[in-house]
Protein backbone atom coordinates (compact mmCIF):
# COMPACT_ATOMS: atom_id res chain seq x y z
CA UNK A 1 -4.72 -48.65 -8.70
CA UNK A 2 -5.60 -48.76 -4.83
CA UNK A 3 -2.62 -48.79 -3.96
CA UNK A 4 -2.57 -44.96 -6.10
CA UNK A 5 -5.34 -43.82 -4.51
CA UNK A 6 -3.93 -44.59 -0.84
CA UNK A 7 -1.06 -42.64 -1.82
CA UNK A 8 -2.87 -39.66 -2.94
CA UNK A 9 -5.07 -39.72 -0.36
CA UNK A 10 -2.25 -39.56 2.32
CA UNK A 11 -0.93 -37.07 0.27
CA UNK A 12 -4.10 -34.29 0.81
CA UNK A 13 -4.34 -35.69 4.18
CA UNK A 14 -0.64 -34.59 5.09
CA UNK A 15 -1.07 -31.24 3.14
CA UNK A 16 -4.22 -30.51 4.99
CA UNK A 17 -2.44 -31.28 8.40
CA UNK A 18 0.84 -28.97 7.42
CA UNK A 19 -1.89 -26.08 6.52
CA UNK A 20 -3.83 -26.22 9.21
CA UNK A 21 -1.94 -26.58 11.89
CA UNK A 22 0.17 -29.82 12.56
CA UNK A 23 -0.15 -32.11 15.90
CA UNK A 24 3.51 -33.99 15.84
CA UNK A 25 4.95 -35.91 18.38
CA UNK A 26 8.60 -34.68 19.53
CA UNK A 27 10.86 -35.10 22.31
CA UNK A 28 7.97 -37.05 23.89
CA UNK A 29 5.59 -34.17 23.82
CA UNK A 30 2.65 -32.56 21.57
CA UNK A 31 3.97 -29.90 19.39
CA UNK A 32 1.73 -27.87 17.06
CA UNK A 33 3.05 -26.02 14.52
CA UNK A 34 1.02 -22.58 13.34
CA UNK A 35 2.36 -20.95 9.76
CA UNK A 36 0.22 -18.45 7.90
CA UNK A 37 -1.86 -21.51 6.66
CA UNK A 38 -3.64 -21.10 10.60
CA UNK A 39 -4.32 -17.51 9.65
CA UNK A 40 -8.02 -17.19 11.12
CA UNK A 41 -8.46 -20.29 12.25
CA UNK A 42 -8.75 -22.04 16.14
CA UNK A 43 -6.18 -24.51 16.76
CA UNK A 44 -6.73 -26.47 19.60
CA UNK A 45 -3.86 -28.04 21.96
CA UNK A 46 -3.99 -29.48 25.53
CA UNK A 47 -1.60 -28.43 28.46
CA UNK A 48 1.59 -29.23 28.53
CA UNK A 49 1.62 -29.09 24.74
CA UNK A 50 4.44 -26.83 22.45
CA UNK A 51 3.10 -24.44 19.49
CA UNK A 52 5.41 -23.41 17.66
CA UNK A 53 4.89 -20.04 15.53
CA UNK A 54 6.48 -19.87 12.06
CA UNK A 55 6.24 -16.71 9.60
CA UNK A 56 7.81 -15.92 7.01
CA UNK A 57 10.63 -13.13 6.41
CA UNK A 58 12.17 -11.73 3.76
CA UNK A 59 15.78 -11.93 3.59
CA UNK A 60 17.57 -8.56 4.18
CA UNK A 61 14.38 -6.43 4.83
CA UNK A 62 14.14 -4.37 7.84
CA UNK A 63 10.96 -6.09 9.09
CA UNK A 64 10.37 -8.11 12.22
CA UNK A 65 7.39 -9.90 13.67
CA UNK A 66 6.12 -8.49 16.42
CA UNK A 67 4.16 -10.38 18.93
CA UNK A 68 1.39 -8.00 19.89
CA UNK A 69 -1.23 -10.26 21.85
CA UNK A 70 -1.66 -13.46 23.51
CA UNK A 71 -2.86 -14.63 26.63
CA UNK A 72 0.63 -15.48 28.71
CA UNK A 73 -1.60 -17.08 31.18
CA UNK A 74 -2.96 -19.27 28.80
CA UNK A 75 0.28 -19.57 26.04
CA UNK A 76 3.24 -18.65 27.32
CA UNK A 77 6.35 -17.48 25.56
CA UNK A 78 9.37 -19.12 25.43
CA UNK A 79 11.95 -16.93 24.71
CA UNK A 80 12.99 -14.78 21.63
CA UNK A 81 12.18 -15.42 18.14
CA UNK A 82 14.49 -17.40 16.18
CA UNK A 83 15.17 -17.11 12.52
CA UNK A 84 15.17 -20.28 11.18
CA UNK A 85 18.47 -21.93 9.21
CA UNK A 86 17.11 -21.89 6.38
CA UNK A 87 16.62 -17.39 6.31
CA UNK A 88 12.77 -18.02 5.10
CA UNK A 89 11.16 -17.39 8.39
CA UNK A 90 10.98 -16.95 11.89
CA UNK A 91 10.00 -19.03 14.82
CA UNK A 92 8.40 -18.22 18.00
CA UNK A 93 7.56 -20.76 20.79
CA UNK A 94 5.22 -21.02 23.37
CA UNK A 95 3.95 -23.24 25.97
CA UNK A 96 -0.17 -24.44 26.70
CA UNK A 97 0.79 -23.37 30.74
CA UNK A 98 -3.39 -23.76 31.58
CA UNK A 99 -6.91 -24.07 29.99
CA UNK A 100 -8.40 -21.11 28.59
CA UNK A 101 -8.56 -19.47 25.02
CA UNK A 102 -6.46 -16.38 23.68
CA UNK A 103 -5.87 -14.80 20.45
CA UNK A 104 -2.65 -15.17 19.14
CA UNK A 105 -1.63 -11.87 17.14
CA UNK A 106 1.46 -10.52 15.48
CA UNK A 107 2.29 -8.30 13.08
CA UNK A 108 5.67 -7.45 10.60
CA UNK A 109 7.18 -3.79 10.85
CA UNK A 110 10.15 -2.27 11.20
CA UNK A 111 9.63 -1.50 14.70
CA UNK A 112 6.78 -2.28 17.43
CA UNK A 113 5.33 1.30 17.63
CA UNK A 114 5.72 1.37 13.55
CA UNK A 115 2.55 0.66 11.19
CA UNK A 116 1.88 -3.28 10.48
CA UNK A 117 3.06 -4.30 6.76
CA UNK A 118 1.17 -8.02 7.38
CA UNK A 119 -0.89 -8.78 10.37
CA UNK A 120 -0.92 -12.88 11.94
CA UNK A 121 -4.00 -14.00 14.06
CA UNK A 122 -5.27 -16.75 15.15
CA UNK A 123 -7.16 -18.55 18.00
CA UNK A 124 -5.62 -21.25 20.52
CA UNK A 125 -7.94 -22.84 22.81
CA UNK A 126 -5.87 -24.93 25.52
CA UNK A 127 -7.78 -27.78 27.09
């Protein structure tokens, strides 16, 4: 029976990791990962550390995400988005370049000047 509960408590503590923003080790660097689960929320990371963006898309719609605000000072981008191979989503990554906080916002439209269908934000505070 202990050896039940261990399991399920790894299980909601790896759930509530995945949700809220994960801290993995990879390629011998901190990478964060940020999905709609850190919708509102303030994920912190130190410099030098990866976040990696992922939203989802909907296969053959017309949409795109649109990064519309960050702090490239603070969380730079690292190129274009990439769909992932899997056609659920998208993924954007950045790098913590220096301490300081900055919204992270983007939204899904057709086009960057068109009105938001679903709007992303959250916080990053680099350390």
């Amino acid at each position: 029976m202990a050896l039940t509960l261990r399991g399920a408590a790894a299980s909601v503590l790896l759930s509530a990791l995945l949700l809220s923003g994960c801290r993995c080790a990879w390629d011998g660097r901190s990478v964060w990962l940020a999905t709609e689960a850190s919708q509102g929320k303030t994920l912190e990371a130190r410099v030098g550390d990866e976040l990696l963006l992922e939203l989802p898309v909907e296969p053959g719609s017309a949409t795109r995400w649109f990064v519309v605000e960050v702090d490239e000072a603070v969380l730079r981008r690292k190129g274009p988005a990439e769909e992932r191979p899997d056609g659920g989503g998208v993924r954007i990554a950045f790098h913590a370049s220096r301490p300081g906080v900055t919204d992270l916002v983007a939204f899904r439209a057709t086009a960057r000047d068109a009105p938001p269908e679903r709007t992303f934000r959250t916080t990053v505070w680099v350390r």
